[in-house]
Structures are given as structure tokens and as C-alpha cells.
N, C-alpha and C. Protein backbone atom coordinates (compact mmCIF):
# COMPACT_ATOMS: atom_id res chain seq x y z
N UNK A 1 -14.72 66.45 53.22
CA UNK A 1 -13.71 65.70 52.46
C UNK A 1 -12.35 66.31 52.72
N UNK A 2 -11.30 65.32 52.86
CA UNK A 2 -10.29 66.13 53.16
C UNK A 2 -9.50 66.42 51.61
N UNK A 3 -8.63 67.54 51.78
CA UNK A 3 -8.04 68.36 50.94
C UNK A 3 -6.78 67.89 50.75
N UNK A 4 -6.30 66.35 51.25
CA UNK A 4 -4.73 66.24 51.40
C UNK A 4 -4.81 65.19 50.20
N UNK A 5 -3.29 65.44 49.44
CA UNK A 5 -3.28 64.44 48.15
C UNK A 5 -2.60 63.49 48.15
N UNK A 6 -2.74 62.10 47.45
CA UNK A 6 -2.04 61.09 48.06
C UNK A 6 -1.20 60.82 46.75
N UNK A 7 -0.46 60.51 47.14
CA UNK A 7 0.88 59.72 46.18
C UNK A 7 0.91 59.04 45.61
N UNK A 8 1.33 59.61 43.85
CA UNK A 8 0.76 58.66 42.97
C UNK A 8 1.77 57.22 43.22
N UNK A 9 1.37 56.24 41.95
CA UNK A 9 1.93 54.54 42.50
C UNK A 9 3.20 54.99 42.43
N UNK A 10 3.30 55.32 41.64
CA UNK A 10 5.03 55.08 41.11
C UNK A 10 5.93 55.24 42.77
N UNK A 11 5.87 56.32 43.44
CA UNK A 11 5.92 56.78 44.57
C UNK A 11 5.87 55.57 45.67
N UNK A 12 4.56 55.14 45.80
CA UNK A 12 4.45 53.76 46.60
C UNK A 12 5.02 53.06 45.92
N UNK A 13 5.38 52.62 44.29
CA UNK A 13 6.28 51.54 44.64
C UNK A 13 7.70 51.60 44.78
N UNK A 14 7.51 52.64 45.02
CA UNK A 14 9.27 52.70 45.33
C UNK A 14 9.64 52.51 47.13
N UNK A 15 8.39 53.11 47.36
CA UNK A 15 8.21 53.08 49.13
C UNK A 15 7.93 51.35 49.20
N UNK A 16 7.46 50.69 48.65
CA UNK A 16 7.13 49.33 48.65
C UNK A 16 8.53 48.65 48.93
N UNK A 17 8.99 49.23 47.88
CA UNK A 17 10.38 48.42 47.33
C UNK A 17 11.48 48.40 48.13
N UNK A 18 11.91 49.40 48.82
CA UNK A 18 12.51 49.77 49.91
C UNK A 18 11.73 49.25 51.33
N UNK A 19 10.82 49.38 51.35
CA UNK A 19 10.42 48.14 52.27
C UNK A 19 10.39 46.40 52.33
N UNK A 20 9.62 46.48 51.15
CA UNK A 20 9.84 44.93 50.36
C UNK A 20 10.61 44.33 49.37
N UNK A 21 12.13 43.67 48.88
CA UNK A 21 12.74 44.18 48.04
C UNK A 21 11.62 42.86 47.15
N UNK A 22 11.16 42.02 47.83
CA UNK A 22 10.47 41.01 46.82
C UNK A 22 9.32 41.34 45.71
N UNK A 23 8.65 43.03 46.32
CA UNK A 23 7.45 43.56 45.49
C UNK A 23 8.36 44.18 44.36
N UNK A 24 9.48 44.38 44.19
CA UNK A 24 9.90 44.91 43.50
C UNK A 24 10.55 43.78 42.20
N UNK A 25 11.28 42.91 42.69
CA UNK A 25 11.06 41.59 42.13
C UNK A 25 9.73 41.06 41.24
N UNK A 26 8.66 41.23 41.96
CA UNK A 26 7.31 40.63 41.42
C UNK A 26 7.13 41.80 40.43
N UNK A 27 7.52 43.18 40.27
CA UNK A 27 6.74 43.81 39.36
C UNK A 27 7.53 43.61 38.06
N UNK A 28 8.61 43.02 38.32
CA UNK A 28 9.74 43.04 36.89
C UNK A 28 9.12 41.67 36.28
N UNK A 29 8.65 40.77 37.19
CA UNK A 29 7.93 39.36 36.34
C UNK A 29 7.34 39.93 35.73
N UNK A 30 6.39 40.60 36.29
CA UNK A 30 4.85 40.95 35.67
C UNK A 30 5.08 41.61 34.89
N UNK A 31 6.11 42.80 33.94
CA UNK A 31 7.02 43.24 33.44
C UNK A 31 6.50 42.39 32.31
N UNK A 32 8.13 41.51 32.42
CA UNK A 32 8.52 40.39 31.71
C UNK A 32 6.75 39.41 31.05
N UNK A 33 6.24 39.18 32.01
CA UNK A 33 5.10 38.44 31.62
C UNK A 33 4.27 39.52 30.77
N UNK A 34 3.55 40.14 30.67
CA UNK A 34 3.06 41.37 29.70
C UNK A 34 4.21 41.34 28.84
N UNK A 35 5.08 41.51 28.83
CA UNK A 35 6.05 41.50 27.74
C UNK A 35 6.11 40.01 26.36
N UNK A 36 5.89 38.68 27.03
CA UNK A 36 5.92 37.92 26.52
C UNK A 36 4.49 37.38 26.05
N UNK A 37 3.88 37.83 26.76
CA UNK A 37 2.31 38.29 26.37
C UNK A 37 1.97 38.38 24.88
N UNK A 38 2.45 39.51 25.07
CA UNK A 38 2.39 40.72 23.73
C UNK A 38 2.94 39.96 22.41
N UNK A 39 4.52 39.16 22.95
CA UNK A 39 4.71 38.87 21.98
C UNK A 39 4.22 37.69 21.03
N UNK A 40 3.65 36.51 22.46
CA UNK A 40 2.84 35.78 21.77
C UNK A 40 1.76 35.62 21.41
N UNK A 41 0.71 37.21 21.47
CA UNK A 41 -0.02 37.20 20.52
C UNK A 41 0.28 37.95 19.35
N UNK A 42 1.47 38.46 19.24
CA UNK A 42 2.27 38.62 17.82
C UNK A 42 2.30 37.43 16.97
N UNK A 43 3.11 36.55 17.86
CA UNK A 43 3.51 35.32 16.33
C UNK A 43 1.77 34.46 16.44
N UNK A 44 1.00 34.66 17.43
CA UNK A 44 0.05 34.04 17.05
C UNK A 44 -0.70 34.58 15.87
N UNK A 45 -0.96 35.97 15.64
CA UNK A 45 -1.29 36.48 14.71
C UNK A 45 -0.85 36.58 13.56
N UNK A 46 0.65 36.67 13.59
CA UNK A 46 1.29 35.72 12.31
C UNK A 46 1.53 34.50 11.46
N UNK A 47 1.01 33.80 12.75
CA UNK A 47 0.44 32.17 12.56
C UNK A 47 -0.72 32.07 11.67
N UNK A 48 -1.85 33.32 11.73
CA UNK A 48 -3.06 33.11 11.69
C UNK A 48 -3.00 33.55 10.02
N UNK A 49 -2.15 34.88 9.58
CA UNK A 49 -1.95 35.13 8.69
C UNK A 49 -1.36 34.19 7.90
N UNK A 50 0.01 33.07 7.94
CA UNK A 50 0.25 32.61 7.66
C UNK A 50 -0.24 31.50 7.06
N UNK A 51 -1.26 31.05 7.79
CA UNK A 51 -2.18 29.84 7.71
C UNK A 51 -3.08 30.63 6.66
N UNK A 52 -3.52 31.48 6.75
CA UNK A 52 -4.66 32.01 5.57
C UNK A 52 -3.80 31.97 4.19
N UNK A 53 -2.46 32.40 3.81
CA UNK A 53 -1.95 32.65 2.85
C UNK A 53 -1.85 31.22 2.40
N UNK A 54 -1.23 29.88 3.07
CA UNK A 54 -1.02 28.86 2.87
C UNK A 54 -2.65 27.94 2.12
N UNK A 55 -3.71 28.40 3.20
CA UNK A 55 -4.88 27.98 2.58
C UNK A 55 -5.09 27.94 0.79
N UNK A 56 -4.96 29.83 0.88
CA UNK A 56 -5.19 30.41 -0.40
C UNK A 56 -3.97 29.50 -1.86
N UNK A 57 -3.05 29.53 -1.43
CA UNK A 57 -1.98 28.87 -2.13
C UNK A 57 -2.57 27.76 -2.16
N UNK A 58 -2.96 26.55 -1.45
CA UNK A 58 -3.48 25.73 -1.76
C UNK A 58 -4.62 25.64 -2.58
N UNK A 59 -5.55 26.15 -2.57
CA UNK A 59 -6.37 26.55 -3.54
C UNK A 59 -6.32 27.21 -5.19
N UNK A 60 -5.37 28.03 -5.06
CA UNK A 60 -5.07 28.47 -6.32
C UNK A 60 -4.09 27.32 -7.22
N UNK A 61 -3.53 26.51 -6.19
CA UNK A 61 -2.71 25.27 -7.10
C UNK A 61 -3.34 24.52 -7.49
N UNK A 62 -4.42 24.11 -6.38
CA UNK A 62 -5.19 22.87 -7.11
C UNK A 62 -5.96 23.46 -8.64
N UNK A 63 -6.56 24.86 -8.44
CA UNK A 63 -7.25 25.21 -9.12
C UNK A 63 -6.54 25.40 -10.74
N UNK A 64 -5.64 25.35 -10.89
CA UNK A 64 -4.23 25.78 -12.04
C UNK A 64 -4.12 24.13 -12.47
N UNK A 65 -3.99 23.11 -11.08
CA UNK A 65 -3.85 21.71 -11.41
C UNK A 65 -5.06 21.34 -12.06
N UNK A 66 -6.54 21.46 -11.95
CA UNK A 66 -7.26 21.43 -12.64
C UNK A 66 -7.53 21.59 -13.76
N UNK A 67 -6.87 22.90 -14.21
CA UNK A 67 -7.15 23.36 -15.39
C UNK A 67 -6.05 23.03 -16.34
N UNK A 68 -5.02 22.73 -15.90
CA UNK A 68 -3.93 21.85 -16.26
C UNK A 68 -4.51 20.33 -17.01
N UNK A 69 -5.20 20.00 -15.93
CA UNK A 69 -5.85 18.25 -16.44
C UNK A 69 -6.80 18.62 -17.81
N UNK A 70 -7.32 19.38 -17.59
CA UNK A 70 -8.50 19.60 -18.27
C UNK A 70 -8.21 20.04 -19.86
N UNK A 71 -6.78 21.28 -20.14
CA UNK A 71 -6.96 22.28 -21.10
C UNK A 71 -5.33 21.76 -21.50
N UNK A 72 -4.90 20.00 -20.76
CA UNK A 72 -3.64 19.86 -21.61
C UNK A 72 -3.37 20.12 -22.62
N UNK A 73 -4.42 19.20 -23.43
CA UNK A 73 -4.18 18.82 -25.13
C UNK A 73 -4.45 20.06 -25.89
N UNK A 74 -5.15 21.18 -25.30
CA UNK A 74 -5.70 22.44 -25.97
C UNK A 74 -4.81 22.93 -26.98
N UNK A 75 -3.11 22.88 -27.10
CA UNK A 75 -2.05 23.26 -28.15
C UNK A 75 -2.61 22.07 -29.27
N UNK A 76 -1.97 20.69 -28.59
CA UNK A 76 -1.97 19.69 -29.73
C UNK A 76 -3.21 19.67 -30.44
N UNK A 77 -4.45 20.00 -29.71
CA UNK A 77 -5.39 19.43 -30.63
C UNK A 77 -5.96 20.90 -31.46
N UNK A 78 -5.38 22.08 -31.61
CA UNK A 78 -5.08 23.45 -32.31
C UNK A 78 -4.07 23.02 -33.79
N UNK A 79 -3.55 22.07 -33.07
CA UNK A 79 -2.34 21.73 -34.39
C UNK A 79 -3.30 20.74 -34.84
N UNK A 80 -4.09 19.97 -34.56
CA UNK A 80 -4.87 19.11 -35.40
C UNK A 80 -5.99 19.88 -36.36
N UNK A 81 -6.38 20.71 -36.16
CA UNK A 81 -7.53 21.08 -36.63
C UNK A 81 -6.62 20.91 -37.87
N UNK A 82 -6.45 22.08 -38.14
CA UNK A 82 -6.12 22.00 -39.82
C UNK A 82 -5.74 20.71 -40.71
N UNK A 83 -4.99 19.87 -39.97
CA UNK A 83 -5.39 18.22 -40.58
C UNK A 83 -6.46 17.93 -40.93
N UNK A 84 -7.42 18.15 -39.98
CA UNK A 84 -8.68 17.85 -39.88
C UNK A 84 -9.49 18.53 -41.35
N UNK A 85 -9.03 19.64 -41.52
CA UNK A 85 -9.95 20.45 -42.09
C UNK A 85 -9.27 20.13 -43.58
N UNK A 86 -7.60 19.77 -43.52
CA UNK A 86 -7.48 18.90 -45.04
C UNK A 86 -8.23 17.57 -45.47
N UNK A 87 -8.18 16.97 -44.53
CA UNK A 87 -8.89 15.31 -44.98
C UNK A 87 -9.99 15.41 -44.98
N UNK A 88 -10.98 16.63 -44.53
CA UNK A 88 -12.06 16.92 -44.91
C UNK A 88 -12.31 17.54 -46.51
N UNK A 89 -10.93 18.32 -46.95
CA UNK A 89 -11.72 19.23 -48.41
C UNK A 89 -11.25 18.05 -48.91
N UNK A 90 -9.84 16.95 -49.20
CA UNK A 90 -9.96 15.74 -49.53
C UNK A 90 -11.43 15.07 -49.74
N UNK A 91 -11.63 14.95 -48.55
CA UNK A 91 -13.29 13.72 -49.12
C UNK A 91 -13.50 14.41 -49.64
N UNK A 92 -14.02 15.79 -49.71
CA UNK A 92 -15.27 16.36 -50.42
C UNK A 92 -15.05 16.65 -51.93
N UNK A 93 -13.65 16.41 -52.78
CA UNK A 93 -12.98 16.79 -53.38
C UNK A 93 -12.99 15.23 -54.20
N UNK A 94 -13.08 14.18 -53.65
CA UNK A 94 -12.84 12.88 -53.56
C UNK A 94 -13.93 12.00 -54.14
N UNK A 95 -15.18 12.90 -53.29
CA UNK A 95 -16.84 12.49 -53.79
C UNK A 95 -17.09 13.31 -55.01
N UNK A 96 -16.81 14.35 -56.02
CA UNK A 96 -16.91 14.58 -56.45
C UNK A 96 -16.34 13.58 -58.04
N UNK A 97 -17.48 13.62 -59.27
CA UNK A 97 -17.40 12.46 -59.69
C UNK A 97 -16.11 12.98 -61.17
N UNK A 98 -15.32 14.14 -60.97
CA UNK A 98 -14.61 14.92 -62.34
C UNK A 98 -12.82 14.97 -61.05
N UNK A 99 -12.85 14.29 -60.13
CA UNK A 99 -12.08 14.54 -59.31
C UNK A 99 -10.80 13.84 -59.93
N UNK A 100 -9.54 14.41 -59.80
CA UNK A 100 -8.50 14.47 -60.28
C UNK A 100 -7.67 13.52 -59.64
N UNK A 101 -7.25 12.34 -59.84
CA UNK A 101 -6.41 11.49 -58.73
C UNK A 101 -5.18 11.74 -58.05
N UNK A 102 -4.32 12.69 -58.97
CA UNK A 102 -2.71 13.22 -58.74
C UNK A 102 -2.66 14.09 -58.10
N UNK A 103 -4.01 14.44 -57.88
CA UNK A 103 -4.46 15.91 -57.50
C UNK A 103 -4.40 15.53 -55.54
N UNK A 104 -5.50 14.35 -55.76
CA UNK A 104 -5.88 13.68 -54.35
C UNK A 104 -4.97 13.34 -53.81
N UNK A 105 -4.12 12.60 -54.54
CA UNK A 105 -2.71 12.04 -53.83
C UNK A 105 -1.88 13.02 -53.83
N UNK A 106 -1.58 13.89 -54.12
CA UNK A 106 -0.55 15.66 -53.46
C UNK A 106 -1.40 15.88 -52.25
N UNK A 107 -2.77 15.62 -52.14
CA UNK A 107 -3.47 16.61 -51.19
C UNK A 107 -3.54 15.50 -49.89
N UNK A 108 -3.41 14.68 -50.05
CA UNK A 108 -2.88 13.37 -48.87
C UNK A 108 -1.86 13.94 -48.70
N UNK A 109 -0.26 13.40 -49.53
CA UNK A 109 0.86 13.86 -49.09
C UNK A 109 1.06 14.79 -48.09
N UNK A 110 0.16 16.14 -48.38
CA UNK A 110 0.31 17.34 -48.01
C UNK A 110 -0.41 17.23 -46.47
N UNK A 111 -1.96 16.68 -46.24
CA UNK A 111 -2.13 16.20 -45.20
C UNK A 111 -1.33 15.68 -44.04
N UNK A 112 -0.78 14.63 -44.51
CA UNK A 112 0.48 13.67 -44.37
C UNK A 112 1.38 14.78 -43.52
N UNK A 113 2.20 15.14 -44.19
CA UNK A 113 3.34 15.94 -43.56
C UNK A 113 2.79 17.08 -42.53
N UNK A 114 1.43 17.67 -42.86
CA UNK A 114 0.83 18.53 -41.91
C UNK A 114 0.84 17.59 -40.17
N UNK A 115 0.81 16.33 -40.43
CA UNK A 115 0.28 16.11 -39.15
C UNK A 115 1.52 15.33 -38.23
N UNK A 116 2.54 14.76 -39.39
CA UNK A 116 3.70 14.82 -39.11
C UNK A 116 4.39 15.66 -38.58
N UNK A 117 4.13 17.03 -39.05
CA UNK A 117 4.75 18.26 -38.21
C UNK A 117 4.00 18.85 -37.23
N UNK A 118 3.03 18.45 -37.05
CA UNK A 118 2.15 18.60 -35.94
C UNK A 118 2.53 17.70 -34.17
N UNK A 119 2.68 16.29 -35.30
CA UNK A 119 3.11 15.38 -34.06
C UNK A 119 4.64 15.73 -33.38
N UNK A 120 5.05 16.00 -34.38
CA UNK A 120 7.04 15.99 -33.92
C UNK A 120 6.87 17.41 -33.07
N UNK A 121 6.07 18.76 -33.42
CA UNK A 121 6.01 19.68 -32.04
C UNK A 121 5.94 18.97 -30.93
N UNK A 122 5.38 18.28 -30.90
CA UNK A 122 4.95 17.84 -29.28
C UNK A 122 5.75 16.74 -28.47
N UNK A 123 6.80 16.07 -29.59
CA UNK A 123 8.11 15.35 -29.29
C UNK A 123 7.33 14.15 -29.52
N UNK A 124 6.25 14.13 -30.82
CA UNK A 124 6.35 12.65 -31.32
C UNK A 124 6.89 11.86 -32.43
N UNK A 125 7.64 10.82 -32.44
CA UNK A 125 8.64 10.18 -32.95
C UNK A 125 8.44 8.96 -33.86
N UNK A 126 8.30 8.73 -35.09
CA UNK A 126 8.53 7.98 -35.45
C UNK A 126 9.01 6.96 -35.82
N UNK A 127 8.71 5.57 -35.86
CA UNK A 127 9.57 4.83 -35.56
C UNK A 127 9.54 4.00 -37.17
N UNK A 128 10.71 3.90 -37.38
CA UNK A 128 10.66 3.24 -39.21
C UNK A 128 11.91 2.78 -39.69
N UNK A 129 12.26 0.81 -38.89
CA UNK A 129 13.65 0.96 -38.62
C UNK A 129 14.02 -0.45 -39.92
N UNK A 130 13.11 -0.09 -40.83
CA UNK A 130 13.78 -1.09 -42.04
C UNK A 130 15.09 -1.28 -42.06
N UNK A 131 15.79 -2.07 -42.47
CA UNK A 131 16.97 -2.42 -42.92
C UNK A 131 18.17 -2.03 -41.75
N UNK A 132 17.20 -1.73 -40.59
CA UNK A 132 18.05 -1.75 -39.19
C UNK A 132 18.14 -3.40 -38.31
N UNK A 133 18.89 -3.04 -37.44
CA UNK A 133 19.30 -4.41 -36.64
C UNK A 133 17.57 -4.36 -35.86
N UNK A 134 17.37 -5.29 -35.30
CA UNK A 134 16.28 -5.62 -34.36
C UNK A 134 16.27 -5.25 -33.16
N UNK A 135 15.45 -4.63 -32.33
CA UNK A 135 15.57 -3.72 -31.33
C UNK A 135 14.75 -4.03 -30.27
N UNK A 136 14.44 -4.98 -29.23
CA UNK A 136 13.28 -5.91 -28.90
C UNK A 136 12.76 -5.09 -27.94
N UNK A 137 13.47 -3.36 -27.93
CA UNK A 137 12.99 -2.64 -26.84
C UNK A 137 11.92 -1.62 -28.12
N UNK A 138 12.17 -1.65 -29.17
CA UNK A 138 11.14 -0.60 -30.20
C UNK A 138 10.30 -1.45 -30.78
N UNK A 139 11.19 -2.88 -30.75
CA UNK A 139 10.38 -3.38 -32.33
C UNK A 139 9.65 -4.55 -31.27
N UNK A 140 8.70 -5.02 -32.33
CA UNK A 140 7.94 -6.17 -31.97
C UNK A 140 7.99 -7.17 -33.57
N UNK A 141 8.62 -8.47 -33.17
CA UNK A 141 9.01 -9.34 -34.17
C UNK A 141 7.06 -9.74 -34.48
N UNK A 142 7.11 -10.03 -35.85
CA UNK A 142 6.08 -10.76 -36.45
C UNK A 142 6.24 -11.97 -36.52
N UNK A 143 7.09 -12.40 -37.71
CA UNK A 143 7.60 -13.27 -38.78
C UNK A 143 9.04 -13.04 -38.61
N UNK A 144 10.02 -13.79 -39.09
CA UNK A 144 10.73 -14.17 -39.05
C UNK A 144 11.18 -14.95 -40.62
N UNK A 145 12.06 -14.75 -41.12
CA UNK A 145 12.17 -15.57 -42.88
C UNK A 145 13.87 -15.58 -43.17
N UNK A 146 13.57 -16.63 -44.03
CA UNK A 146 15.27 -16.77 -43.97
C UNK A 146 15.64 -16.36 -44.87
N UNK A 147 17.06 -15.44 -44.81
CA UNK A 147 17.41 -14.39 -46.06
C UNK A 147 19.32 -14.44 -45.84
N UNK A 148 19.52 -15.67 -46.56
CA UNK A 148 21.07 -15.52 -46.85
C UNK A 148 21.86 -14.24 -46.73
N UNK A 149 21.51 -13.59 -47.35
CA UNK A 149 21.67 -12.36 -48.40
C UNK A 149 21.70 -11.26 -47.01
N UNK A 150 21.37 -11.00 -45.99
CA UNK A 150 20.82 -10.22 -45.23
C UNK A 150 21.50 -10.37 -43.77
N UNK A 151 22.24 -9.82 -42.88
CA UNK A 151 22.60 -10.59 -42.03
C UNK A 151 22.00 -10.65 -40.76
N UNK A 152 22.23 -11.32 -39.92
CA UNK A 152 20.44 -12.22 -38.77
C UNK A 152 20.42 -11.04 -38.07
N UNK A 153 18.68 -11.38 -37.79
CA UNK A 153 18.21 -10.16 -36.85
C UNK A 153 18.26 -8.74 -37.65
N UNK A 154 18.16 -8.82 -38.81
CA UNK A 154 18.14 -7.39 -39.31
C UNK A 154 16.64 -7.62 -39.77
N UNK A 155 15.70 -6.26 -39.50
CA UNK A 155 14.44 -5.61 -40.10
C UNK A 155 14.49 -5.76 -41.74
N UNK A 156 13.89 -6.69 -41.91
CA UNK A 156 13.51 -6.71 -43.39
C UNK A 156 12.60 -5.70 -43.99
N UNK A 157 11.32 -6.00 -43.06
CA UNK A 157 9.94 -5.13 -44.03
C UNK A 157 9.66 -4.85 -42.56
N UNK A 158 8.45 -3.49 -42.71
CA UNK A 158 7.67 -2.19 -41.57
C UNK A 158 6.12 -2.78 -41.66
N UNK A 159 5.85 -3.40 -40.90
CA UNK A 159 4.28 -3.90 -41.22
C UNK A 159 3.50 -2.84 -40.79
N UNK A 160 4.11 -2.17 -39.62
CA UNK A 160 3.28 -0.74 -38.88
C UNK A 160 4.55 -0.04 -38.08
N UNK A 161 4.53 0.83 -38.40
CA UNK A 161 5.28 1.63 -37.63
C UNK A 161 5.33 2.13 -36.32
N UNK A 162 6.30 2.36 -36.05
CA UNK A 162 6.12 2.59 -34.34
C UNK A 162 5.91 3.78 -33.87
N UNK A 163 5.62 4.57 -32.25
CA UNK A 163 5.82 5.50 -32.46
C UNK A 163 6.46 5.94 -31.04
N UNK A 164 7.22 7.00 -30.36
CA UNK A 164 7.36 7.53 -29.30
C UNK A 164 7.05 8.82 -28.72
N UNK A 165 7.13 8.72 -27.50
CA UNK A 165 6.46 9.90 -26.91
C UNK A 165 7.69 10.74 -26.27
N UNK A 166 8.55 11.25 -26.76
CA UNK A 166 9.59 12.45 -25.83
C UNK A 166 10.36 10.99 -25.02
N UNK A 167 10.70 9.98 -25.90
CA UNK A 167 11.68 9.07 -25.43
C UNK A 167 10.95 7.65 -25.09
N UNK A 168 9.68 8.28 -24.54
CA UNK A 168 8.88 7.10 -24.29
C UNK A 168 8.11 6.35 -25.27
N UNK A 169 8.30 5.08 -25.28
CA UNK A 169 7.51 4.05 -26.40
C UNK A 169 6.37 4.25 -26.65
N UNK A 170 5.29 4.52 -27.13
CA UNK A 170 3.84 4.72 -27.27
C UNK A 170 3.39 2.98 -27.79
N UNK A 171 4.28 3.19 -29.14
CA UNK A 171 3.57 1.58 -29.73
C UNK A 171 4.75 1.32 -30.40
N UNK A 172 5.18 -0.32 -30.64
CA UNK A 172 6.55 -0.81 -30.91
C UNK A 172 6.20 -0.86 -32.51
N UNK A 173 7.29 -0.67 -33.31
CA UNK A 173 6.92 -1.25 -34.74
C UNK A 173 7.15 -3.17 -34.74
N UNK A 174 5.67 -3.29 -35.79
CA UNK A 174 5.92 -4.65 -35.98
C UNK A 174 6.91 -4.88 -37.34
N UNK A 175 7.68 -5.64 -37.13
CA UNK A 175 8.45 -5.86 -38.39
C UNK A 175 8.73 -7.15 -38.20
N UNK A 176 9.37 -7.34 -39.84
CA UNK A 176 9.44 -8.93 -40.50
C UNK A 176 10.75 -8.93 -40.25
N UNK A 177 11.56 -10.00 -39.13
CA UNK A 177 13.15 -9.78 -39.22
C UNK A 177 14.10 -11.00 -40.01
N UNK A 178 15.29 -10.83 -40.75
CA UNK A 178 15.62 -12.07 -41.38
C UNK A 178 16.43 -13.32 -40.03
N UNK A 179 16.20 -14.54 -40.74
CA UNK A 179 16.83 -15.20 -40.01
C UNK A 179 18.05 -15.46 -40.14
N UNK A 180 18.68 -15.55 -41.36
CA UNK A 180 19.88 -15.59 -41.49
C UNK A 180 19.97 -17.17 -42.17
N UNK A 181 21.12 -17.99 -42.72
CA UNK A 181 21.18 -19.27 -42.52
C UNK A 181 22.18 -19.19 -43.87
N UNK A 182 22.10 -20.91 -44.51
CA UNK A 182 23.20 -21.12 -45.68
C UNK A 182 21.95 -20.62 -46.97
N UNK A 183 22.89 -20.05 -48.32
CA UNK A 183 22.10 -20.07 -49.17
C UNK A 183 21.61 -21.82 -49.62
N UNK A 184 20.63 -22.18 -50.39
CA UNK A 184 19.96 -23.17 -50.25
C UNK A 184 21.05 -24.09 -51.69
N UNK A 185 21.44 -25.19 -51.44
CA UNK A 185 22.36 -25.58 -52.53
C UNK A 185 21.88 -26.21 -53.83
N UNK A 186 22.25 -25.69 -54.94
CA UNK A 186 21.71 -25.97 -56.32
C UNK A 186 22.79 -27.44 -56.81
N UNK A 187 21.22 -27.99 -57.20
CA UNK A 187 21.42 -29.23 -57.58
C UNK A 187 21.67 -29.34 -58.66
N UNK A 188 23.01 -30.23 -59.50
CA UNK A 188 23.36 -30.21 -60.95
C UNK A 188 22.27 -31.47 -61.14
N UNK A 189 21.40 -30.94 -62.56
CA UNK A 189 20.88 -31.59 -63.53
C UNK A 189 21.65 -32.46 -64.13
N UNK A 190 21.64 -33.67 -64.43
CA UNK A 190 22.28 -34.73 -65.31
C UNK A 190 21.72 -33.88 -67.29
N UNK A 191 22.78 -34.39 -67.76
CA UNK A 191 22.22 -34.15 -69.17
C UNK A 191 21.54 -35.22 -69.84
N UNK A 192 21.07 -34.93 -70.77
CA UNK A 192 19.95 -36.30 -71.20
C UNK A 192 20.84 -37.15 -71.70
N UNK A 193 20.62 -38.66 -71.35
CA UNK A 193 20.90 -39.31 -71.91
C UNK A 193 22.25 -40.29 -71.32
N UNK A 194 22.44 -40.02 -69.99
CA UNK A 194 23.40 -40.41 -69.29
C UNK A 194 23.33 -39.95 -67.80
N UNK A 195 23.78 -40.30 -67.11
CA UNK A 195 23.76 -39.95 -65.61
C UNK A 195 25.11 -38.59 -65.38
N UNK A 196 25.02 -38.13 -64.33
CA UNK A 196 25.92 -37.27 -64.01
C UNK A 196 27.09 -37.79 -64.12
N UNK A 197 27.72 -39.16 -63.19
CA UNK A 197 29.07 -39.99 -63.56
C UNK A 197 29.41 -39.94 -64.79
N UNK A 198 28.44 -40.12 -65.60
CA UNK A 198 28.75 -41.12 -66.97
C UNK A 198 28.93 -39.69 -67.91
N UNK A 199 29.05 -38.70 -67.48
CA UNK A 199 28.86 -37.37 -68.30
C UNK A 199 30.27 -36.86 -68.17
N UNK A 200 30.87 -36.88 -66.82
CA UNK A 200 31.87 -36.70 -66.35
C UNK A 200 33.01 -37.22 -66.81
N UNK A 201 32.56 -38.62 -67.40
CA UNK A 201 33.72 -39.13 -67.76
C UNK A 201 34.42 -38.43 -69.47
């Protein structure tokens, strides 16, 4: 075997290069290409990450949107119970045969306003527009009656009340609205015993 040592590349390519200036050319592509290489399996791998995080996000939204659909009413219907649990000691209070009536009717009232303040948390609105003008976007006409006295298109009587939801209509109140017109004209009675002319005179 011989004992003589040969020259590492770097060496030949410089001897290349000076011979060939084009090998020297080709190694700066190849350079450049490994270089761009590298980098596009960088952003590919950032792609890959990216795409996993996006998955996961998708998943955890729907999963929140779910539970969203599901556990809306969970406040409002927390504020109901205790309604619930008045109009219950009511009956039971109610069936009893020594039961107090003034008693029952405070314990309605009291019901009453419990669920009233229950509804208005949640931005529900009552609608109760007696002795207001007519509103054909709240109200819903019934009847209609003629009331001198009253001027047209005004809410006479609340047959049911209306209600809204945070601006939005739920249910219109029905009401009785006046029509308006002449009062109705009173007729003079003759006195006995002669006609109206003949009275006059």
C-alpha cells in the first residue's frame, strides 16, 4: 500500500475551480439549493404545527358552542326556581282547609314581583300601554269602541299584556282601542200634554 496522502476536497475544489470556473459556480447552487432546502422544511414544519393548533381551536370552539346551546338558560332558569318553590308553598298553603285569604293574596303578590325581577335580569320587558296611543308595532288591536271622551287610537283596556325580549317583541299586547267620533245627541222630551212647539210658545 502506498504511504502517500491525498488531498483533502476542499483542496481539489479549489484545484477544480481554477481549472473549471463552472464547478465552482455549480457548488454555490448546490449551496443555495441545501440552503432553501432547509428552509422549506422549516415553514413546512410550521405549517404542520400550525395546522394542529388550528385543528385544536376548532374543536375547543365547537365544544364551548355546544355547551353554550345546551347550559344557556342555566342562569334564567336558577332565577326561576324560587318562583317555583313560592307557588308551590302557595298551593300547599291554599289546600289547606284554615287557610288565610290576605295571607294567599300577599304570597301571590310576592310571587308576582319575584318573577318580575327575575324576568327584567335577563332584559324582559313588559308591555302595559293603557291609556297610551296605539302602537301597531307592540300592540295588537282587538275591538275597537267608540269613546267621545277619549281621543282616537288611544288604548282603552290591556286584555293581555305584552312582552319583549332586550328590544325584541316576544308577544304584542292585545288591547281595546277607542274610536273616537261625536258624543251621541240628546233628544228633548216634550212635556205632557203638548208637543215641543206648543211648549215653546
Amino acid at each position: 500500500m502506498s504511504n502517500e496522502q491525498h488531498p483533502d476536497q476542499e483542496e481539489v475544489r479549489q484545484e477544480r475551480s481554477q481549472e473549471d470556473p463552472a464547478a465552482d459556480e455549480t457548488e454555490a447552487l448546490r449551496g443555495r439549493l441545501e440552503e432553501a432546502e432547509a428552509k422549506a422544511d422549516e415553514h413546512y414544519q410550521n405549517l404542520l404545527r400550525l395546522q394542529a393548533e388550528l385543528d385544536n381551536l376548532h374543536k375547543r370552539t365547537a365544544r364551548e358552542l355546544q355547551n353554550a346551546h345546551k347550559y344557556a338558560l342555566e342562569k334564567f332558569v336558577s332565577e326561576l326556581l324560587p318562583v317555583r318553590d313560592s307557588m308551590e308553598m302557595g298551593l300547599y298553603a291554599a289546600q289547606e282547609g284554615t287557610a288565610d285569604i290576605r295571607k294567599l293574596v300577599e304570597g301571590m303578590e310576592l310571587t308576582l314581583k319575584m318573577l318580575h325581577d327575575a324576568m327584567a335580569k335577563f332584559g324582559v320587558e313588559q308591555i302595559n300601554p293603557e291609556g297610551e296611543k296605539f302602537d301597531p308595532d307592540a300592540h295588537q288591536a282587538m275591538s275597537m269602541q267608540e269613546a267621545p271622551e277619549v281621543p282616537p287610537n288611544t288604548v282603552m283596556n290591556v286584555m293581555q299584556k305584552g312582552y319583549r325580549l332586550n328590544d325584541r317583541l316576544l308577544r304584542p299586547a292585545l288591547v281595546m282601542v277607542s274610536r273616537g267620533g261625536k258624543a251621541p245627541a240628546v233628544e228633548e222630551k216634550p212635556e205632557e200634554g203638548g208637543s215641543p212647539g206648543e211648549n215653546a210658545k
